[in-house]
C-alpha atoms as a PDB file:
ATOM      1  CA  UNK A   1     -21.172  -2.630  24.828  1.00  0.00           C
ATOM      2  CA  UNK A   2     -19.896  -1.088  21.575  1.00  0.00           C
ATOM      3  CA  UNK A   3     -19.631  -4.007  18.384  1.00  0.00           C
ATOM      4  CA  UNK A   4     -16.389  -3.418  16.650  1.00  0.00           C
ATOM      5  CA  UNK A   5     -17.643  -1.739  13.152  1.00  0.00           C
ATOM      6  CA  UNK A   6     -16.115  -2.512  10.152  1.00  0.00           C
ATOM      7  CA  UNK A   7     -12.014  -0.499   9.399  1.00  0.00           C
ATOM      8  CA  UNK A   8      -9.771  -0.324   6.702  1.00  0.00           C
ATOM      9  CA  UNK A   9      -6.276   0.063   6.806  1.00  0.00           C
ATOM     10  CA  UNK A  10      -3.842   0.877   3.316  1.00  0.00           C
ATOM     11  CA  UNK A  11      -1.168  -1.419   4.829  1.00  0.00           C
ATOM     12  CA  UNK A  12      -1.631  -4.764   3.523  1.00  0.00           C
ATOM     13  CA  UNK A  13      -0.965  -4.913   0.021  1.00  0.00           C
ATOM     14  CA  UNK A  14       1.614  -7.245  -1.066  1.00  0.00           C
ATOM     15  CA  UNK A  15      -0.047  -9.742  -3.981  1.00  0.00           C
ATOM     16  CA  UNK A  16      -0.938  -9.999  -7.245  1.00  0.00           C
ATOM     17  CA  UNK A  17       2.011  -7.598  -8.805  1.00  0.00           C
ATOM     18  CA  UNK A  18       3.492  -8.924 -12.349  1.00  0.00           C
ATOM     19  CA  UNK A  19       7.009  -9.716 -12.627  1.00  0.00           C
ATOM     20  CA  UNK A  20       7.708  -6.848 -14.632  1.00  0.00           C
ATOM     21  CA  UNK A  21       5.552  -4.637 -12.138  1.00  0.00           C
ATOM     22  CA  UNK A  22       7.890  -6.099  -9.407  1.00  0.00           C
ATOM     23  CA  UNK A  23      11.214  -5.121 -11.510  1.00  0.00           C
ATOM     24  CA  UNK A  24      10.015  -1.649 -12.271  1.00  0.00           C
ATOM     25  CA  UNK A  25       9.448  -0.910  -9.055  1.00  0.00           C
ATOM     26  CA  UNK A  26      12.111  -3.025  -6.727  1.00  0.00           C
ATOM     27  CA  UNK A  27      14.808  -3.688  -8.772  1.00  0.00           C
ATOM     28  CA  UNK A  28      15.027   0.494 -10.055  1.00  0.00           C
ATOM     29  CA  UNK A  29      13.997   0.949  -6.625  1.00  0.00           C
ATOM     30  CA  UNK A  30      16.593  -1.298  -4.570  1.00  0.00           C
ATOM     31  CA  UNK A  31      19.223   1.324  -4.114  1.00  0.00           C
ATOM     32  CA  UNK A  32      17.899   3.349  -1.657  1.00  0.00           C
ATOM     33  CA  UNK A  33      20.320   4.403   1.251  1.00  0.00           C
ATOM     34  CA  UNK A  34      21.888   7.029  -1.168  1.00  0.00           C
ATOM     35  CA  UNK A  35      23.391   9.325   1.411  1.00  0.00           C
ATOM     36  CA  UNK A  36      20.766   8.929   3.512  1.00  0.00           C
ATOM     37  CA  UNK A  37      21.448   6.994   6.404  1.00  0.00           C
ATOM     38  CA  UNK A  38      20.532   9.162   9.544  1.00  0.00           C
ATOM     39  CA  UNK A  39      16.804   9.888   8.514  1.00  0.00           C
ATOM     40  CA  UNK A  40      14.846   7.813  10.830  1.00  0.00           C
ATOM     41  CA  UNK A  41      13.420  10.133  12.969  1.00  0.00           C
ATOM     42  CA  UNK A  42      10.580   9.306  15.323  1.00  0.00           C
ATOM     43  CA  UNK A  43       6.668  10.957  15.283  1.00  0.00           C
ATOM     44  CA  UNK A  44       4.838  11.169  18.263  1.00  0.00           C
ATOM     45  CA  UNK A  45       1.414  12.636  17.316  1.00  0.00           C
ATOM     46  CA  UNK A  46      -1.381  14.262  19.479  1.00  0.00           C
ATOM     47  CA  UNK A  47      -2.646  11.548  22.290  1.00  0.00           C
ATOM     48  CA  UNK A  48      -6.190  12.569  20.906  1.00  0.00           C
ATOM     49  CA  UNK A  49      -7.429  10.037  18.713  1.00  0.00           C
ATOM     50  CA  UNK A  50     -10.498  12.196  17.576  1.00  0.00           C
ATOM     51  CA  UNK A  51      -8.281  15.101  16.443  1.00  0.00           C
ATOM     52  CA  UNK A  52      -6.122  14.927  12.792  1.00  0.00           C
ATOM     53  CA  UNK A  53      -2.547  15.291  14.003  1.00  0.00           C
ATOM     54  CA  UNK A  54      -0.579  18.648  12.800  1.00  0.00           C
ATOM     55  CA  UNK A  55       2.132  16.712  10.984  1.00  0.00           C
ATOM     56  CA  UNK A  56      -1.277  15.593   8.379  1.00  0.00           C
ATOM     57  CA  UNK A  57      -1.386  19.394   7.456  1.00  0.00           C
ATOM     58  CA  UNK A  58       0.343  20.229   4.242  1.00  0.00           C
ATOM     59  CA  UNK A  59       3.015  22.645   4.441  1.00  0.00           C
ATOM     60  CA  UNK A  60       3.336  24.244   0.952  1.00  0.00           C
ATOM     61  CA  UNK A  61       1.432  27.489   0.458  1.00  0.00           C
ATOM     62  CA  UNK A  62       1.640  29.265  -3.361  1.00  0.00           C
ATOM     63  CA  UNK A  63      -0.465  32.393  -2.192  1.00  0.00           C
ATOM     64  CA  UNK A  64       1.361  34.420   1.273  1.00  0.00           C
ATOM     65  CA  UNK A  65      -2.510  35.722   2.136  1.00  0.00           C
ATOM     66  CA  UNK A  66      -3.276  32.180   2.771  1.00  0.00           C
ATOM     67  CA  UNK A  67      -1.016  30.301   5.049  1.00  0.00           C
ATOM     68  CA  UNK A  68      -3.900  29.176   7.135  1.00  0.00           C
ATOM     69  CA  UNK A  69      -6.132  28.156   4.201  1.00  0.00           C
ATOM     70  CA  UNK A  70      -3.263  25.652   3.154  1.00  0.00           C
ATOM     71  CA  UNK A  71      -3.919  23.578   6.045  1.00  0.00           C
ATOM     72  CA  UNK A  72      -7.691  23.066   4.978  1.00  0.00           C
ATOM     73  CA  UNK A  73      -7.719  20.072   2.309  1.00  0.00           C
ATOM     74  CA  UNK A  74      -9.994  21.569  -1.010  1.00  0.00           C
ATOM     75  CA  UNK A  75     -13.392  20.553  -1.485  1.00  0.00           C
ATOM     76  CA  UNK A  76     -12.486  17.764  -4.124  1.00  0.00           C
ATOM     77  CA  UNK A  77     -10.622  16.259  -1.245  1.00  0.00           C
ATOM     78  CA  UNK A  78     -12.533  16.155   1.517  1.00  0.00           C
ATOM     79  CA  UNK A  79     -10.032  16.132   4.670  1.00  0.00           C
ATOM     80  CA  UNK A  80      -7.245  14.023   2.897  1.00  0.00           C
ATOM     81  CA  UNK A  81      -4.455  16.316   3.649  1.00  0.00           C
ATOM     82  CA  UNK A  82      -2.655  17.076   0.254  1.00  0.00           C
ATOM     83  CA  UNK A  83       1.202  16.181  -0.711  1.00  0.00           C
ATOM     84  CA  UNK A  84       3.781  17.989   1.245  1.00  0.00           C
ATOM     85  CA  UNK A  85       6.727  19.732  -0.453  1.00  0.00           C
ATOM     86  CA  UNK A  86       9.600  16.793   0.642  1.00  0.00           C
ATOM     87  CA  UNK A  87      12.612  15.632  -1.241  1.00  0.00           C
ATOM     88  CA  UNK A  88      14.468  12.979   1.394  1.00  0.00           C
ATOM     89  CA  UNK A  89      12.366   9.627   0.999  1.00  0.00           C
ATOM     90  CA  UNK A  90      12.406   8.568   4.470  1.00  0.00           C
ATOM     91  CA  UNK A  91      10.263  11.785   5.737  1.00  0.00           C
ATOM     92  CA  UNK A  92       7.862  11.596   2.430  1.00  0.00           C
ATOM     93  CA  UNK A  93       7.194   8.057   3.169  1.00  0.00           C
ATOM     94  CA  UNK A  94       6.465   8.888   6.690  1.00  0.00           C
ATOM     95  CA  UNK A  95       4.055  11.337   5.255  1.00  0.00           C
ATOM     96  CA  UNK A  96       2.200   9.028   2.872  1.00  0.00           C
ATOM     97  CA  UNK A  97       1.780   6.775   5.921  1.00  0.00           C
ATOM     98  CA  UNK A  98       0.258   9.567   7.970  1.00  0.00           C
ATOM     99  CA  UNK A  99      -2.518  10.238   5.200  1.00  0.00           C
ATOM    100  CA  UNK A 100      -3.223   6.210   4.669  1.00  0.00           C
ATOM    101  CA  UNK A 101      -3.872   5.720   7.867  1.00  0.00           C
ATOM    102  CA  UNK A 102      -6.194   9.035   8.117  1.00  0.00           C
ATOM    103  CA  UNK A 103      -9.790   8.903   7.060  1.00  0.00           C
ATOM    104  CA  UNK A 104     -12.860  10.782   8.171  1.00  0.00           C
ATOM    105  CA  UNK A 105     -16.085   9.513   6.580  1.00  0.00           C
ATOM    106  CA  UNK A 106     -18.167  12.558   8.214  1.00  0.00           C
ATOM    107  CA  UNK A 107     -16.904  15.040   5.946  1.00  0.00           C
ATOM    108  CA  UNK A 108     -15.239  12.948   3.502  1.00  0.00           C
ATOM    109  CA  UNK A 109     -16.615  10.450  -0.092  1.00  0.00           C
ATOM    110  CA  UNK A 110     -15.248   7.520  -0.697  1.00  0.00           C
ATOM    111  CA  UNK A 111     -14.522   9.399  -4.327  1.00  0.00           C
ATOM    112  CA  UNK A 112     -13.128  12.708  -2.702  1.00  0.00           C
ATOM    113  CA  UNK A 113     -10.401  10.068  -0.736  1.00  0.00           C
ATOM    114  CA  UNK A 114      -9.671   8.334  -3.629  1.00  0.00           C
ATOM    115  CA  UNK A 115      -8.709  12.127  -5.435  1.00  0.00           C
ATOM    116  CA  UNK A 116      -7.032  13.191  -2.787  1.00  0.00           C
ATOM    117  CA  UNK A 117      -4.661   9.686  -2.369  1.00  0.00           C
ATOM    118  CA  UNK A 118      -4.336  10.415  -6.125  1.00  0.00           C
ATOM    119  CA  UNK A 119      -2.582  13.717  -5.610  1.00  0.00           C
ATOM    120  CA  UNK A 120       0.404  11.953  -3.978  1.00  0.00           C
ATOM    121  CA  UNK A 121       1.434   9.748  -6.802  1.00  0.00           C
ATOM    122  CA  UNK A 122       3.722  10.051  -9.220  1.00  0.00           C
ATOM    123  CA  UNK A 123       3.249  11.739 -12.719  1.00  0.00           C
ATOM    124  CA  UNK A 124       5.514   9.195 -14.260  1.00  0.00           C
ATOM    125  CA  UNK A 125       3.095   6.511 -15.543  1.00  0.00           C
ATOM    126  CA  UNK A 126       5.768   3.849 -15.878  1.00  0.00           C
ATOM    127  CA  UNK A 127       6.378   4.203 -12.572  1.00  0.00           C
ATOM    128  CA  UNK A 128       2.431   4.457 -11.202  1.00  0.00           C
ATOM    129  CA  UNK A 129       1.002   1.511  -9.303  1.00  0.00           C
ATOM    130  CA  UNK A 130      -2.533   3.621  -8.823  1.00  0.00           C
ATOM    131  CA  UNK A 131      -3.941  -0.005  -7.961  1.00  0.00           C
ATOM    132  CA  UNK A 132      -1.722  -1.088  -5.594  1.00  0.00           C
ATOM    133  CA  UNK A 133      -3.230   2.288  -3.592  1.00  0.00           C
ATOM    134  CA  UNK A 134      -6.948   2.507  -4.627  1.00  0.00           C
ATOM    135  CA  UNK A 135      -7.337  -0.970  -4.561  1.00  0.00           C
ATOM    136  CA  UNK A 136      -6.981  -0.746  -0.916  1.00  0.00           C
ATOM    137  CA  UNK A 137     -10.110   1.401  -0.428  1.00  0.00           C
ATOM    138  CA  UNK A 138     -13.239  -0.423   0.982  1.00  0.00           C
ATOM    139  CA  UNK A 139     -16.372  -0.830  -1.606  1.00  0.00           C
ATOM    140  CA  UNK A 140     -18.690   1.870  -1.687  1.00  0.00           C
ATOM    141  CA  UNK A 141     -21.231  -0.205   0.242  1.00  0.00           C
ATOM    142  CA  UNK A 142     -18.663  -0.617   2.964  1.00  0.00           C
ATOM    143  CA  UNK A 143     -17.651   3.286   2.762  1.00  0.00           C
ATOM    144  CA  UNK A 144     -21.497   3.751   3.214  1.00  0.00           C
ATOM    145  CA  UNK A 145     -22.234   1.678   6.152  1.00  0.00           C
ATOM    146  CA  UNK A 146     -18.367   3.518   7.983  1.00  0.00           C
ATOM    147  CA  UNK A 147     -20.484   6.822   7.282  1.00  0.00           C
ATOM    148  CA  UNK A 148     -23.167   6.129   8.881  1.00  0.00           C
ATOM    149  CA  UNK A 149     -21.513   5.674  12.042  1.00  0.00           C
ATOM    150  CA  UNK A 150     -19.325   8.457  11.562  1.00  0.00           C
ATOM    151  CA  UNK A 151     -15.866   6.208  11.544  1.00  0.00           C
ATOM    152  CA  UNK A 152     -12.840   8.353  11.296  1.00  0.00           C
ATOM    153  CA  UNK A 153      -9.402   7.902  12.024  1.00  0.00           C
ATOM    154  CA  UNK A 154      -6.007   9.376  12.268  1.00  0.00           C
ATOM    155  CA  UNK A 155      -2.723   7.688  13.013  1.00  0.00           C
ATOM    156  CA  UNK A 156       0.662   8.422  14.499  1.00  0.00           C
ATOM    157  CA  UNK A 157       3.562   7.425  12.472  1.00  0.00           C
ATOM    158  CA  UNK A 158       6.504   6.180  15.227  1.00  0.00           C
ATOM    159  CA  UNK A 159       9.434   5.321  12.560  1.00  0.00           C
ATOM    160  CA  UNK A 160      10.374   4.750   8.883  1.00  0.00           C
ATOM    161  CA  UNK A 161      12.831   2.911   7.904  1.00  0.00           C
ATOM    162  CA  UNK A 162      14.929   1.195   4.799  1.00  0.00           C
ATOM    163  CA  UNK A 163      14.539  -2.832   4.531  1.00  0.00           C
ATOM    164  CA  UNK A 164      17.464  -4.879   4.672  1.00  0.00           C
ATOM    165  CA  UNK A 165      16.597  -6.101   1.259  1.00  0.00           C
ATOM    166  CA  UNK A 166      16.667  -2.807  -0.117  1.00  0.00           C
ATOM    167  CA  UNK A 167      19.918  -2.172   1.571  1.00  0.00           C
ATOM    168  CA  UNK A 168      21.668  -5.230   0.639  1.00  0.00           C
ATOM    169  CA  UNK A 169      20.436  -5.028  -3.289  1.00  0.00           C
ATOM    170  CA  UNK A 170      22.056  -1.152  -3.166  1.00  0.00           C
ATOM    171  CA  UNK A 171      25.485  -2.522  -1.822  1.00  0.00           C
ATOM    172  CA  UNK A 172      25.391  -5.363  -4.613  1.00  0.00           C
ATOM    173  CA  UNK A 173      24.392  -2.386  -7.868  1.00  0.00           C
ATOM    174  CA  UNK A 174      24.631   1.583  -6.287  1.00  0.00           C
ATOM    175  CA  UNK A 175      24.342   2.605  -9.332  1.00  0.00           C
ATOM    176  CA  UNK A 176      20.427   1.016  -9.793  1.00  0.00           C
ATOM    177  CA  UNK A 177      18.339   3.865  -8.051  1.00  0.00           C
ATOM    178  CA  UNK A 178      19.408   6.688 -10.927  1.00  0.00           C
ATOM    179  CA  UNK A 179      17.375   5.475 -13.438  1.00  0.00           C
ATOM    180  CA  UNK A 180      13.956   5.563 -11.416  1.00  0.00           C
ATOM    181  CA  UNK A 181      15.296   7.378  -8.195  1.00  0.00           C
ATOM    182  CA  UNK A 182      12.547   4.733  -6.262  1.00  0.00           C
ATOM    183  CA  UNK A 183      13.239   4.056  -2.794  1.00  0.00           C
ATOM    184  CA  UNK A 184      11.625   1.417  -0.719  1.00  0.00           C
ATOM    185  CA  UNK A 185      10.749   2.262   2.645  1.00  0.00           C
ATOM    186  CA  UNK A 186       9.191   0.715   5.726  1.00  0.00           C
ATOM    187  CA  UNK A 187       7.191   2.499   7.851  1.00  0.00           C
ATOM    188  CA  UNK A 188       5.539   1.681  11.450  1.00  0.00           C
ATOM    189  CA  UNK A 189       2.940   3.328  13.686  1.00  0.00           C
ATOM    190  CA  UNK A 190      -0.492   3.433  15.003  1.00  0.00           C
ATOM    191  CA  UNK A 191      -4.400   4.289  14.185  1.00  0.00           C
ATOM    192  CA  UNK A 192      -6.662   5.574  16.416  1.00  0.00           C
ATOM    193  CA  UNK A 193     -10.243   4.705  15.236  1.00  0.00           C
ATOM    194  CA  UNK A 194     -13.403   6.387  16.601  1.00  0.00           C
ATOM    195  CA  UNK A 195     -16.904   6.259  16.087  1.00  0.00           C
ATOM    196  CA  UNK A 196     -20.814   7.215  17.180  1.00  0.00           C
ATOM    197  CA  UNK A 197     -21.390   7.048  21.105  1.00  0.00           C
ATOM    198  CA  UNK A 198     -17.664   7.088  22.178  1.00  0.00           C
ATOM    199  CA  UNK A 199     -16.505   4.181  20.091  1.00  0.00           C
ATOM    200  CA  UNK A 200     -13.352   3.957  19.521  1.00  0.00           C
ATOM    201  CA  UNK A 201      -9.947   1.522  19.313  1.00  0.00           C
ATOM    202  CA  UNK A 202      -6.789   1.200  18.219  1.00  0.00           C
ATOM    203  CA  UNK A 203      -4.270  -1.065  15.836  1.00  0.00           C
ATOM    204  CA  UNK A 204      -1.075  -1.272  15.081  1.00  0.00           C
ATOM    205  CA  UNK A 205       0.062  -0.700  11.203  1.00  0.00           C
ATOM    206  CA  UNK A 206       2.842  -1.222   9.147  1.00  0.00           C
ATOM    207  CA  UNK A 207       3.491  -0.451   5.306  1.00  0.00           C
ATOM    208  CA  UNK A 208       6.243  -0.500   2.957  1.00  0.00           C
ATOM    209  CA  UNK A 209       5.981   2.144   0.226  1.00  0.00           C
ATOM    210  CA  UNK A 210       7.933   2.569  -3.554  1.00  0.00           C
ATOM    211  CA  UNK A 211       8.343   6.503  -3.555  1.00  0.00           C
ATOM    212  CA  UNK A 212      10.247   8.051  -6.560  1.00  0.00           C
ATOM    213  CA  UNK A 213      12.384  10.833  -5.245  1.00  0.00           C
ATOM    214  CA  UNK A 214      14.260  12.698  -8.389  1.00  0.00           C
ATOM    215  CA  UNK A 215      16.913  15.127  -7.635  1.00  0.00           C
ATOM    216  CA  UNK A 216      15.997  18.348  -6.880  1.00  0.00           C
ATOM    217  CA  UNK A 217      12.452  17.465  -7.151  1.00  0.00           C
ATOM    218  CA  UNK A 218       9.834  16.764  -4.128  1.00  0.00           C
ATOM    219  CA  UNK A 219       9.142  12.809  -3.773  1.00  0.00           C
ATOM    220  CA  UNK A 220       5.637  11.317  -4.930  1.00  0.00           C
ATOM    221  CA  UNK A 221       4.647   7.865  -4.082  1.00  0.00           C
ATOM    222  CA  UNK A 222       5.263   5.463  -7.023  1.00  0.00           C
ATOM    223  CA  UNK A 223       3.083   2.323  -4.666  1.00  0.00           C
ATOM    224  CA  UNK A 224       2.505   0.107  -1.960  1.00  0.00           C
ATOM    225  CA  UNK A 225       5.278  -2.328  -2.460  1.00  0.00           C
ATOM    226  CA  UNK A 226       5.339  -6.177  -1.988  1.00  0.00           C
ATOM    227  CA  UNK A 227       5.390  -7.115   1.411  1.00  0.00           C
ATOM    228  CA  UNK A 228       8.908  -6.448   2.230  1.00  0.00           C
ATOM    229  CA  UNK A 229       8.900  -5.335   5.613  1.00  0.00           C
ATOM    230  CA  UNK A 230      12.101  -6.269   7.649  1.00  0.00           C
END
């Protein structure tokens, strides 16, 4: 009988933002349906939990002699798949969910996920929760012990989604997203975990996201928002 080994999930952060962390990023972020209203698309991933699900890949490529080698995350990375090229905040979201809920601790440091999670955020610095992210990675002595049982995961993202208080604060000031351009989105799937001998489970996860999507720029993920989830 397998014990359940410790798991980590990046889809519980809610607490400990300041109010003025909580206006930056909600109230610039509250208009978010800005012509966007059909983009809820569902994701069903591979059935194999001990594969990383094509839609992790990224898609950009600068060099044509290496359109395979784009799929392969860099060696400062490990396997955390790196940012794809998206400019609709729905899909990008749906994205950032994919690579939170995708670890693999066999080929993969606890500092080489942090760099790669890093590559997704935002450049703008006013904008930046970096905490809100990283401080959802377990303790080195907890990364250590998921290692040494091999613990990976990947995930399949089923939906994304606005939340009704994002839509409601847009109808009340449509005019608040163009100063940040940071959306608030919900998004809901699965993670399959695995492990030495055949272990392996599953969970349900959920996480709202603050991703800043400028025109005619890609999207980068600004943080993991307050628990608004409805």
């Amino acid at each position: 009988m397998q014990n359940r080994l410790p798991t980590f999930s990046l889809s519980s952060y809610g607490a400990g933002w300041s109010a003025n962390r909580r206006i930056a990023i909600v109230a610039a972020a509250v208009a978010g349906l800005l012509a966007i209203a059909g983009i809820v698309a569902v994701l069903t991933g591979g059935g194999n939990g001990h594969q990383a699900p094509e839609t992790a890949a990224p898609a950009p490529a600068n060099s044509p002699a290496s359109a395979e080698a784009a799929r392969k995350p860099s060696s400062g990375s490990g396997s955390v798949a790196a940012p794809p090229q998206i400019a609709e905040p729905v899909a990008y979201a749906k994205a950032v969910a994919q690579m939170l809920w995708s670890y693999d601790t066999r080929d993969t440091s606890r500092d080489q996920l942090l760099t790669g999670m890093r590559a997704w955020m935002t450049s703008e610095t006013k904008y930046a929760d970096w905490a809100s992210v990283s401080g959802q990675v377990p303790d080195p002595v907890l990364w250590s012990r998921m290692a040494d049982q091999d613990q990976h995961a990947t995930a399949n993202v089923i939906e994304g989604h606005y939340p009704g208080a994002f839509k409601q604060a847009l109808a009340e000031d449509p005019t608040a997203i163009t100063e940040a351009y940071i959306y608030v989105v919900t998004v809901n799937g699965k993670q399959q975990l695995a492990w030495k001998k055949g272990g392996a489970g599953a969970e349900e996860r959920a996480v709202t996201l603050a991703v800043q999507c400028r025109p005619s720029r890609d999207c980068a993920l600004a943080a993991i928002a307050p628990s608004v989830t409805q």
